[in-house]
Protein backbone atom coordinates (compact mmCIF):
# COMPACT_ATOMS: atom_id res chain seq x y z
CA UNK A 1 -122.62 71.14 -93.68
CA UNK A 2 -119.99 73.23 -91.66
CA UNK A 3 -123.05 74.32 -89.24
CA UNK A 4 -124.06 70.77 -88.09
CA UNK A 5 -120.38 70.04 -87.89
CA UNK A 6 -119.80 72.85 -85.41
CA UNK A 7 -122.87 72.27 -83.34
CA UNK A 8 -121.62 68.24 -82.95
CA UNK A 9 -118.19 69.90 -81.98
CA UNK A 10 -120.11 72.11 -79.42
CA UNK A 11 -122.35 69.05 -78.13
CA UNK A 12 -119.52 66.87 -77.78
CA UNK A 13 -117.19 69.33 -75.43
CA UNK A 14 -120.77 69.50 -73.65
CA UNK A 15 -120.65 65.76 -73.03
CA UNK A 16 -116.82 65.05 -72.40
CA UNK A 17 -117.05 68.45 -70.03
CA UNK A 18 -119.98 66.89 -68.09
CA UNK A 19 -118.09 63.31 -68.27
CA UNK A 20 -115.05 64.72 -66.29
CA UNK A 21 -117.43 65.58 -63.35
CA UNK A 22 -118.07 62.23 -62.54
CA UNK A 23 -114.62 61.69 -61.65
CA UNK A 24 -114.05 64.77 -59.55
CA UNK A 25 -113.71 67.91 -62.18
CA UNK A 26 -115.68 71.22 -61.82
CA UNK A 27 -118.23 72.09 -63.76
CA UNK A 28 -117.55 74.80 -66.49
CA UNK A 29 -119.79 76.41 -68.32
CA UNK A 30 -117.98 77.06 -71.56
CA UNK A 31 -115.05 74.81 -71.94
CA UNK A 32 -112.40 74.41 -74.44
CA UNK A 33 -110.95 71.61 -75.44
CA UNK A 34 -107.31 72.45 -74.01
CA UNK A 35 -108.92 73.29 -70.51
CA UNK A 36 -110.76 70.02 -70.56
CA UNK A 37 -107.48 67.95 -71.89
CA UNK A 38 -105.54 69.97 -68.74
CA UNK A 39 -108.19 68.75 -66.24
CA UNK A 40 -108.69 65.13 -67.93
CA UNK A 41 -104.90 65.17 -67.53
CA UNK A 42 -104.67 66.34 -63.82
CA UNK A 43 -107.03 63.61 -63.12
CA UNK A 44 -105.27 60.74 -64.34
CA UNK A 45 -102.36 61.69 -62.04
CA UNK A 46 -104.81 61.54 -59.21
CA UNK A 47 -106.26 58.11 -60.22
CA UNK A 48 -102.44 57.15 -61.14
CA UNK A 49 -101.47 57.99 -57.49
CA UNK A 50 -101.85 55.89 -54.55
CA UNK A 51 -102.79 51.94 -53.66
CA UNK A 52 -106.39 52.05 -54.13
CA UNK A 53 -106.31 49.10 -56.86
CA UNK A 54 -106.22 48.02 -60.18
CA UNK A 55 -109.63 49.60 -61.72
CA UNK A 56 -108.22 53.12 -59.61
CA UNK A 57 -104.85 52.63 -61.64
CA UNK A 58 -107.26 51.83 -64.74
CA UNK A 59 -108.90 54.87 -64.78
CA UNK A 60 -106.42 56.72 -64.43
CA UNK A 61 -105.31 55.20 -67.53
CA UNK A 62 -108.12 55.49 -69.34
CA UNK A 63 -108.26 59.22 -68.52
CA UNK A 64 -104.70 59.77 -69.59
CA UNK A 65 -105.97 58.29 -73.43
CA UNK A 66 -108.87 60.61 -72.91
CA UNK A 67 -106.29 63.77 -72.01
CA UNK A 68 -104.11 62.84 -75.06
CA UNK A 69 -107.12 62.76 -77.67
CA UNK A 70 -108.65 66.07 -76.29
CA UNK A 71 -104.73 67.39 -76.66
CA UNK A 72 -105.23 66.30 -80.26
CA UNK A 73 -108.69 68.26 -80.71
CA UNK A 74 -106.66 71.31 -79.48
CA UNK A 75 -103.67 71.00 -81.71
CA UNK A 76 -105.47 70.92 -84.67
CA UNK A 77 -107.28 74.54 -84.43
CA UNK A 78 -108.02 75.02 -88.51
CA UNK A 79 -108.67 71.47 -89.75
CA UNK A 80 -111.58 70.75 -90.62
CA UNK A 81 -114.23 70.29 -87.93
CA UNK A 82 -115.19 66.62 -88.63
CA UNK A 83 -111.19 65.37 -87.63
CA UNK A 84 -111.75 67.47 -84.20
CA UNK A 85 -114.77 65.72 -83.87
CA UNK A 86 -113.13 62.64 -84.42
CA UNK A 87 -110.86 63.09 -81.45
CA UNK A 88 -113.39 64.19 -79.29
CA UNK A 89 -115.81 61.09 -79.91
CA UNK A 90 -111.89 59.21 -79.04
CA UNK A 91 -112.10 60.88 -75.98
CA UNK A 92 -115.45 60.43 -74.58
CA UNK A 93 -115.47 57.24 -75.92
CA UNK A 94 -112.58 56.43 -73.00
CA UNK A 95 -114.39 58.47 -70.62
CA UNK A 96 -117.14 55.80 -70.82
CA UNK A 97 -114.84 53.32 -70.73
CA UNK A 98 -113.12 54.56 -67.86
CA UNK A 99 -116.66 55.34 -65.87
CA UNK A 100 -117.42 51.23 -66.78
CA UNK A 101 -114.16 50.35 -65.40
CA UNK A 102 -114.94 52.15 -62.18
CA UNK A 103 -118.80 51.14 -61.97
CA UNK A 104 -118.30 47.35 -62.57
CA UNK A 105 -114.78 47.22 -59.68
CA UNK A 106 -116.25 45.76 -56.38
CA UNK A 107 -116.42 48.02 -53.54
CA UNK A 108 -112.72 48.39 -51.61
CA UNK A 109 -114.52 46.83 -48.34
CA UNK A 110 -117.67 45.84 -47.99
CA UNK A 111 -119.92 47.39 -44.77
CA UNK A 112 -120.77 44.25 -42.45
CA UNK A 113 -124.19 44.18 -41.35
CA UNK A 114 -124.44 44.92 -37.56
C-alpha cells in the first residue's frame, strides 16, 4: 500500500510543480514540497501587489491557500503518506481554482479593431 501511496505523493508534486508555471514559476525538475510552498508563496505577493484587479488580487489569494497547504505537506515529514497527500490534493486543488479565476476575468482592455 505504502508504494502506491508514495508514487501519488510523487505524481502530485509533479502536477502542483507544473501548476506553478502557469503563473510565472520555473520549471524544476525534482521539487520538494517546501521549495514549491516558497515559490507558491513568492507568487501570491506578486499577484497581491499592484492595481491590476480583482481576479489579479484573487489569485494571489488563491495561491497564498495553495502556499499554506504545501507548508503543511512539508511540516509533516513522518506521517503517514496519505495526510501529505491530502494537503497536496488541497493545494492543487486551489491552483485550479486560482488558474479558473484568472481564465474566466475579461481581458484588462480590449484591442480595438483598426
Amino acid at each position: 500500500m505504502s508504494t502506491w501511496w508514495e508514487t501519488r505523493r510523487t505524481a502530485r508534486l509533479a502536477e502542483v510543480a507544473h501548476a506553478l508555471e502557469f503563473f510565472g514559476a520555473e520549471p524544476v525538475e525534482d521539487p520538494g514540497v517546501g521549495e514549491l510552498a516558497r515559490v507558491a508563496e513568492a507568487l501570491a505577493g506578486e499577484y497581491r501587489t499592484g492595481d491590476r484587479g480583482y481576479a489579479i488580487h484573487r489569485t494571489g489569494d488563491l495561491l497564498d491557500w495553495a502556499a499554506a497547504a504545501l507548508h503543511a505537506a512539508d511540516r509533516l515529514r513522518g506521517i503517514p503518506v496519505p495526510v501529505v497527500n491530502h494537503h497536496l490534493r488541497r493545494a492543487a486543488l486551489a491552483l485550479d481554482d486560482a488558474r479558473a479565476c484568472l481564465l474566466a476575468s475579461p481581458p484588462a482592455s480590449p484591442v480595438q479593431p483598426a
